[in-house]
Protein backbone atom coordinates (compact mmCIF):
# COMPACT_ATOMS: atom_id res chain seq x y z
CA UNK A 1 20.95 -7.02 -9.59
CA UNK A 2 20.22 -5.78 -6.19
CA UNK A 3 18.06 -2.81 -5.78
CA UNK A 4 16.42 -0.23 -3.54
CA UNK A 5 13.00 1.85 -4.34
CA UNK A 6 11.65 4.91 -2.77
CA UNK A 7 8.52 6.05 -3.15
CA UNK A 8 4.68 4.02 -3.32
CA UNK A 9 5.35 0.87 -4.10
CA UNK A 10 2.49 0.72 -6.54
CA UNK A 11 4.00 2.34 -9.26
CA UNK A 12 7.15 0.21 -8.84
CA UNK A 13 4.97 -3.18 -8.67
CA UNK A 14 3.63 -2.41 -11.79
CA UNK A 15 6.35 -0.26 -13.93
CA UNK A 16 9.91 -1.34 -12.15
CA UNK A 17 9.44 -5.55 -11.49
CA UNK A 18 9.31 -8.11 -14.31
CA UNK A 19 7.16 -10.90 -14.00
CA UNK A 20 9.00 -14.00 -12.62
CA UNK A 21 11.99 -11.94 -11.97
CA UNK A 22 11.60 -12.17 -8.19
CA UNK A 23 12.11 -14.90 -5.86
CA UNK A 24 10.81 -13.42 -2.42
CA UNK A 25 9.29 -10.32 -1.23
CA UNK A 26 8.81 -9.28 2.56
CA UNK A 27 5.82 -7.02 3.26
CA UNK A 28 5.57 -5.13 5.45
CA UNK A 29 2.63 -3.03 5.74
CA UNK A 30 0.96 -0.57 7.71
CA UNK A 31 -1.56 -1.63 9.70
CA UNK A 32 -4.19 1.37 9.97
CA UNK A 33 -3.08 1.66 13.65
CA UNK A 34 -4.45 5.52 13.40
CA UNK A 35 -0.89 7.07 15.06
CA UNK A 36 2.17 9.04 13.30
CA UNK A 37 5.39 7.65 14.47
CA UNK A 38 8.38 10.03 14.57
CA UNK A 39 12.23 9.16 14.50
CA UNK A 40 13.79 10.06 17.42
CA UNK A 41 16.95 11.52 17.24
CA UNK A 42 20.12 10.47 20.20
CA UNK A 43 23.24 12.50 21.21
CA UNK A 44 26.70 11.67 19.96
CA UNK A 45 27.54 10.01 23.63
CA UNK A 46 24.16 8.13 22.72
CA UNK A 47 21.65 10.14 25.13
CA UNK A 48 18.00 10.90 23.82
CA UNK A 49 17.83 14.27 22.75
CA UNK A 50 14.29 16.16 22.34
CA UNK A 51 14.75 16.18 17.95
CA UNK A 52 12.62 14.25 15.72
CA UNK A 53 10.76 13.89 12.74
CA UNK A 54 7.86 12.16 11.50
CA UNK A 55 8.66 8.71 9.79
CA UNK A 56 5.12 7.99 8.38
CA UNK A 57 1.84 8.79 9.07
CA UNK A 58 -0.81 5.56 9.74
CA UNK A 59 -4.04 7.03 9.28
CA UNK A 60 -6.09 6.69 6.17
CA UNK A 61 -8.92 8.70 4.86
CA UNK A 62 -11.37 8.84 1.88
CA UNK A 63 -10.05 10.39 -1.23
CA UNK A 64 -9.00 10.29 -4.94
CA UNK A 65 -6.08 8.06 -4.41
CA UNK A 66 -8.75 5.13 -2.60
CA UNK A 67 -11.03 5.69 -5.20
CA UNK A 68 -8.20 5.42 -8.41
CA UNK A 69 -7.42 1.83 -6.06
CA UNK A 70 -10.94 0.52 -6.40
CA UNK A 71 -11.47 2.04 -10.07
CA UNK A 72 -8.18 -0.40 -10.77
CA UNK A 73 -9.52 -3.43 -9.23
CA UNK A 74 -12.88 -2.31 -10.97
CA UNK A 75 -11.46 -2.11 -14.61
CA UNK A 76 -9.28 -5.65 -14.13
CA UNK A 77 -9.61 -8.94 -14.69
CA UNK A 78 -9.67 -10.77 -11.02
CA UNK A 79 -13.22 -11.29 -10.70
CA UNK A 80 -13.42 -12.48 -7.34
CA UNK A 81 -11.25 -9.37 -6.08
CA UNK A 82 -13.35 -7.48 -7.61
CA UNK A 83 -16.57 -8.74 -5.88
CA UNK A 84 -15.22 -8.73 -2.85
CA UNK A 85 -14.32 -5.24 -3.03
CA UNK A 86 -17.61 -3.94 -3.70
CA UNK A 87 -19.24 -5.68 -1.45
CA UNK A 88 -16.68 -4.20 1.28
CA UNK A 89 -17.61 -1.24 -0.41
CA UNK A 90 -21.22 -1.57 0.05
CA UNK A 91 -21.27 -2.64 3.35
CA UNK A 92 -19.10 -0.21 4.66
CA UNK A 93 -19.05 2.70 2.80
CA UNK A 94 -16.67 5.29 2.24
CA UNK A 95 -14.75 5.71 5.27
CA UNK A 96 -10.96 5.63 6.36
CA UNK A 97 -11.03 1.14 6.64
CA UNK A 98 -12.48 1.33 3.37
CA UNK A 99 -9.45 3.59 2.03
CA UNK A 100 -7.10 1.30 3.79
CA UNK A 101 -8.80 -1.90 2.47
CA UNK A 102 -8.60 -0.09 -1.15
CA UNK A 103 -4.71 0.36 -0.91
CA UNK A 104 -4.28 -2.65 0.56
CA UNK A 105 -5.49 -4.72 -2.04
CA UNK A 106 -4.62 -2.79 -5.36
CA UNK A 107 -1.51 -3.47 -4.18
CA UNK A 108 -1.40 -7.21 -2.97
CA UNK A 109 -2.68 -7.94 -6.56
CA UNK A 110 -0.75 -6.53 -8.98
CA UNK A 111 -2.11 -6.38 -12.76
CA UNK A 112 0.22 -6.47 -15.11
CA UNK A 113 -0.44 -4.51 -18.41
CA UNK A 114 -1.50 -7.74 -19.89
CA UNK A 115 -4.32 -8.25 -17.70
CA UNK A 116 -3.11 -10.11 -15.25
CA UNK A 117 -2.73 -10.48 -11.53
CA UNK A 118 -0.08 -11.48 -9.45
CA UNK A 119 -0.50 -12.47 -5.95
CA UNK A 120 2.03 -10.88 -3.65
């Protein structure tokens, strides 16, 4: 069956998608380009008018939600993820590449309540 999600795709990864139940996904991410982009609204006759509204923000800071992503690679089982993680960590600190780094990954390697990962 055929279906569209709203919303972080985290929570869908993990609650919404059996395991081997999909045959391809597309990704694509943001890429922590530091802008907002807006939708631009046109006319009927298909002129640009001055209306918009912002689509999605691609900035990334420090907060609760990057540190639940690490804590979730922490408490797993992919050992080498998690390495590389806190070393990133260490080296960089806490700071918005870190956060993007954080969300990038917790979500590129999806456990599965049996402790495992799955590569996207």
């Amino acid at each position: 069956m055929n279906r569209l999600y709203y919303g972080d795709n985290l929570a869908v990864l993990r609650d919404q998608i059996g395991d081997e139940s999909v045959d391809l996904i597309y990704l694509d991410p943001p890429f922590n380009s530091n802008a907002g982009y807006n939708v631009l609204f046109k006319s009927a006759s298909g002129a640009g008018a001055d209306a918009s509204i912002e689509a999605f923000d691609d900035t990334w800071t420090w907060g609760a939600a990057s540190q639940n992503a690490l804590m979730d690679i922490a408490s797993g089982t992919n050992r080498p993820l998690q390495v590389m993680m806190n070393a990133m960590h260490s080296a960089i600190g806490e700071n918005p590449l870190m956060a993007y780094l954080a969300m990038m990954a917790v979500r590129l390697s999806v456990e599965r309540p049996h402790g495992h990962y799955r590569t996207r």
